[in-house]
Protein backbone atom coordinates (compact mmCIF):
# COMPACT_ATOMS: atom_id res chain seq x y z
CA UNK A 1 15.16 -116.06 46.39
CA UNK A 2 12.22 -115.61 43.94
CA UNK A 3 8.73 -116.05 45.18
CA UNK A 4 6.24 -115.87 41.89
CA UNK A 5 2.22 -115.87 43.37
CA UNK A 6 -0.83 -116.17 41.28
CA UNK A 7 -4.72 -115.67 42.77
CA UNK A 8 -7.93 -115.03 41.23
CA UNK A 9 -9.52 -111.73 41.74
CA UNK A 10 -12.34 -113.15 43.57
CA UNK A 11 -13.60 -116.41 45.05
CA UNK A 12 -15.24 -117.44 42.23
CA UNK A 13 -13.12 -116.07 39.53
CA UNK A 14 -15.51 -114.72 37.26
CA UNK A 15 -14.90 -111.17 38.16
CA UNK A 16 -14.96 -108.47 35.48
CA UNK A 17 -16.52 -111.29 33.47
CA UNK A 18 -20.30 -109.74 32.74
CA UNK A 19 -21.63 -113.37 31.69
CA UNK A 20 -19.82 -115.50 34.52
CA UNK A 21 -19.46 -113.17 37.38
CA UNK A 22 -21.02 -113.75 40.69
CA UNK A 23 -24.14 -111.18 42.00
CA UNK A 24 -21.86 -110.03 44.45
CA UNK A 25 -19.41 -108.14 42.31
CA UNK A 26 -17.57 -106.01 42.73
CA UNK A 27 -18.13 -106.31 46.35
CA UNK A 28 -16.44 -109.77 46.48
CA UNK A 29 -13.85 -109.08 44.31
CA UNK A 30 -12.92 -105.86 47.01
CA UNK A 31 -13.31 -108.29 50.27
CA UNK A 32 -11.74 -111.22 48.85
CA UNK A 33 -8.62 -109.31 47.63
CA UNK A 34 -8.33 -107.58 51.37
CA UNK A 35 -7.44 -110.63 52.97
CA UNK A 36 -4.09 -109.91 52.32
CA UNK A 37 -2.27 -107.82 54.03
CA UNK A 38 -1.30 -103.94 52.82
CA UNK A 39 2.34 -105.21 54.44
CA UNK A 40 2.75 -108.29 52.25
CA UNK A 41 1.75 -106.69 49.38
CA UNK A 42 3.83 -103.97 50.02
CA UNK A 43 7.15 -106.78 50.06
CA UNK A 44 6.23 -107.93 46.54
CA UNK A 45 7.32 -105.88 43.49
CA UNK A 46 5.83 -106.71 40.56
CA UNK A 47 1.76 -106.76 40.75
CA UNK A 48 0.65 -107.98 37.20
CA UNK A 49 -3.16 -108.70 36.45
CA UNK A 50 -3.81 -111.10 33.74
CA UNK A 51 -6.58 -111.12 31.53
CA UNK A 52 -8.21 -114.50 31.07
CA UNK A 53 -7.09 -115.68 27.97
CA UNK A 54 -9.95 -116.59 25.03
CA UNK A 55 -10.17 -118.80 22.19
CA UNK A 56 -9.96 -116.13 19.78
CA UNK A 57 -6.64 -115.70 21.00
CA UNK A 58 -4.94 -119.12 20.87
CA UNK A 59 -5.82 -118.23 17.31
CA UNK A 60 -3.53 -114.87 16.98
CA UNK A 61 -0.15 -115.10 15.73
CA UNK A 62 2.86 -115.33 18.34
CA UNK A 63 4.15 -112.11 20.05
CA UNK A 64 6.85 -110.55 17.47
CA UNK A 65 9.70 -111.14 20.40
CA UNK A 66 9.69 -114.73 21.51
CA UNK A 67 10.83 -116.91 24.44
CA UNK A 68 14.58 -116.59 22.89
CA UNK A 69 15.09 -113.22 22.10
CA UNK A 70 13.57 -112.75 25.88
CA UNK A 71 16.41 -115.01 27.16
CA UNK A 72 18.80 -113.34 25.45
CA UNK A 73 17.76 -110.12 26.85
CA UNK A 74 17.45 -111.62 30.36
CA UNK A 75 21.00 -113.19 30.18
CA UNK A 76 22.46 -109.47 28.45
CA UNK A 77 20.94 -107.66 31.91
CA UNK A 78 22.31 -110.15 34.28
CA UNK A 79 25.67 -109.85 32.60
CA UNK A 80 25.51 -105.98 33.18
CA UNK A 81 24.24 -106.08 36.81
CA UNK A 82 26.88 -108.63 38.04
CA UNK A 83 29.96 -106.08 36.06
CA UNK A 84 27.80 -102.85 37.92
CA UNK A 85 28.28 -105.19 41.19
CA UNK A 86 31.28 -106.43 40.73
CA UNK A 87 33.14 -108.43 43.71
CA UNK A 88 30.98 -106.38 46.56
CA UNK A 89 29.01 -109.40 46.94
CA UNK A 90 25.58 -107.77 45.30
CA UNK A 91 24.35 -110.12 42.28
CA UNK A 92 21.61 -108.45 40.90
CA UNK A 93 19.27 -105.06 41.32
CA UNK A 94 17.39 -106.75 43.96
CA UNK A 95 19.93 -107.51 46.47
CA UNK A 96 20.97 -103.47 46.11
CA UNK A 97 20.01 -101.24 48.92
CA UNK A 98 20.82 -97.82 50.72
CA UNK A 99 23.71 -95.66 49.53
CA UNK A 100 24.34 -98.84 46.50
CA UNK A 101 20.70 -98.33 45.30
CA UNK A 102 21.02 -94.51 45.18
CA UNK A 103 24.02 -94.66 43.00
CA UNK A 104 22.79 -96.89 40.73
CA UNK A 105 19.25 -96.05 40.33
CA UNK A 106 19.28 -92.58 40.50
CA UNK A 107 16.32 -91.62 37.86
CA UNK A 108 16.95 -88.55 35.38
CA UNK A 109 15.24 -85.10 36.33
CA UNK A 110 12.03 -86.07 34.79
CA UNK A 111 12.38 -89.73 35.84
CA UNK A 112 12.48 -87.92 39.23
CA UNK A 113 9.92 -85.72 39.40
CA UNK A 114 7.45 -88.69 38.41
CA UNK A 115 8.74 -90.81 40.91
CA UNK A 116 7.92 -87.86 43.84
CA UNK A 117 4.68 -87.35 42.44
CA UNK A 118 3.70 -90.67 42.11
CA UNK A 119 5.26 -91.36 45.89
CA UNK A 120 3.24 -89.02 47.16
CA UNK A 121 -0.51 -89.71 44.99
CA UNK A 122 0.23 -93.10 45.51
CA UNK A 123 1.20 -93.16 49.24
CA UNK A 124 4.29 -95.12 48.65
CA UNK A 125 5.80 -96.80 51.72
CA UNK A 126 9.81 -96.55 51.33
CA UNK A 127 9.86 -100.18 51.05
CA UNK A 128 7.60 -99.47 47.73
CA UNK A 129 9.75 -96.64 46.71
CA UNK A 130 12.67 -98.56 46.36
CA UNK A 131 10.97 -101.51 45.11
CA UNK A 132 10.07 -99.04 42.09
CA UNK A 133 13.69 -98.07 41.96
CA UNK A 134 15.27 -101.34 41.59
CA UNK A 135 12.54 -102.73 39.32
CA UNK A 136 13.19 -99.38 37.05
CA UNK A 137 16.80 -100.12 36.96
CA UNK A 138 15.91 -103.50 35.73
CA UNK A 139 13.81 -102.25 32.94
CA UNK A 140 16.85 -99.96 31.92
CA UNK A 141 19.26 -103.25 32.25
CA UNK A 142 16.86 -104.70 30.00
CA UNK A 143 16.77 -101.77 27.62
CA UNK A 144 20.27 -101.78 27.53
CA UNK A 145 20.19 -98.04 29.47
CA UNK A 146 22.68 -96.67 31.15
CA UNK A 147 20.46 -94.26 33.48
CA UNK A 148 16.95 -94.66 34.32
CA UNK A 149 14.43 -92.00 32.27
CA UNK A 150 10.68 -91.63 33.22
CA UNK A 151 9.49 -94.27 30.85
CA UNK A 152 11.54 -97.08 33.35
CA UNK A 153 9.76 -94.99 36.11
CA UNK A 154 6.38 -95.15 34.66
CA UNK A 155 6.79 -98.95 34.10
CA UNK A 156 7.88 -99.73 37.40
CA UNK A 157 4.66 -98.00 38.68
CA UNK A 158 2.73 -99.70 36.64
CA UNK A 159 3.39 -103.06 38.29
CA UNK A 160 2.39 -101.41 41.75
CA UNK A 161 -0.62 -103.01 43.53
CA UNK A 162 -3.77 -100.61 42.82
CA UNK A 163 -6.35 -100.25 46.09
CA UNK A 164 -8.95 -102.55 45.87
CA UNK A 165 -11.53 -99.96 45.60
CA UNK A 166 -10.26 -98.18 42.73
């Protein structure tokens, strides 16, 4: 199952907008945001914000690696987590779990050390820890990697939730 969610950062969704924001920023921003719950946010592993996008942009040329080449990377990953998996009735990263998770998402030394320092500065939950695990090993599927390094670490925290004050 795949849930994808999309909200604004505030009621009125001007915020971080100087010309269009509300008087009430950042405060809103902050209060609307904490009306969900630290637990449901904890369950969801990728935490993306999107700048609005701008006129001036529709008019930039397209991304160097388009919707294709993205497919085909996509399709190359799935193809290497269902051979990992085999017939022991995992299908991808983020059905793995436990002792399954630990062997196959066990970060190099410095991969490591980030991810203990960033558990800890970060006050990750061990739900969120091995959210950041599996999503890492899907960045190194992606890559093409065969063990996780501290760049696949560092991305996977990047898609954590930040507080709201900060």
């Amino acid at each position: 199952m795949q849930l994808i969610a999309a909200m604004n950062p505030c009621r009125c969704g001007h915020l971080g907008d100087v010309a269009l924001a509300c008087s009430r920023a950042p405060r809103c921003g902050a209060d609307y945001q904490a009306k969900l719950s630290g637990p449901l946010l904890d369950r969801i592993d990728m935490h993306v914000e999107v700048q609005p996008v701008s006129a001036a942009d529709l008019m930039l040329p397209p991304p160097a690696e388009g919707s294709v080449e993205v497919a085909r990377r996509v399709a190359a990953a799935r193809d290497i987590q269902s051979a990992r998996y085999g017939g022991s009735g995992i299908r991808t990263n983020a059905e793995a779990d436990g002792a399954v998770l630990e062997e196959v998402a066990t970060p190099d030394e410095a991969g490591r050390r980030l991810l203990a320092d960033a558990a800890a500065a970060m006050r990750l939950s061990a739900r969120s820890y091995s959210r950041v695990l599996r999503v890492a090993r899907t960045i190194a599927d992606l890559e093409g990697a065969e063990r996780i390094g501290r760049g696949h670490i560092a991305e996977a925290l990047s898609y954590r939730p930040r507080p709201a004050g900060g």
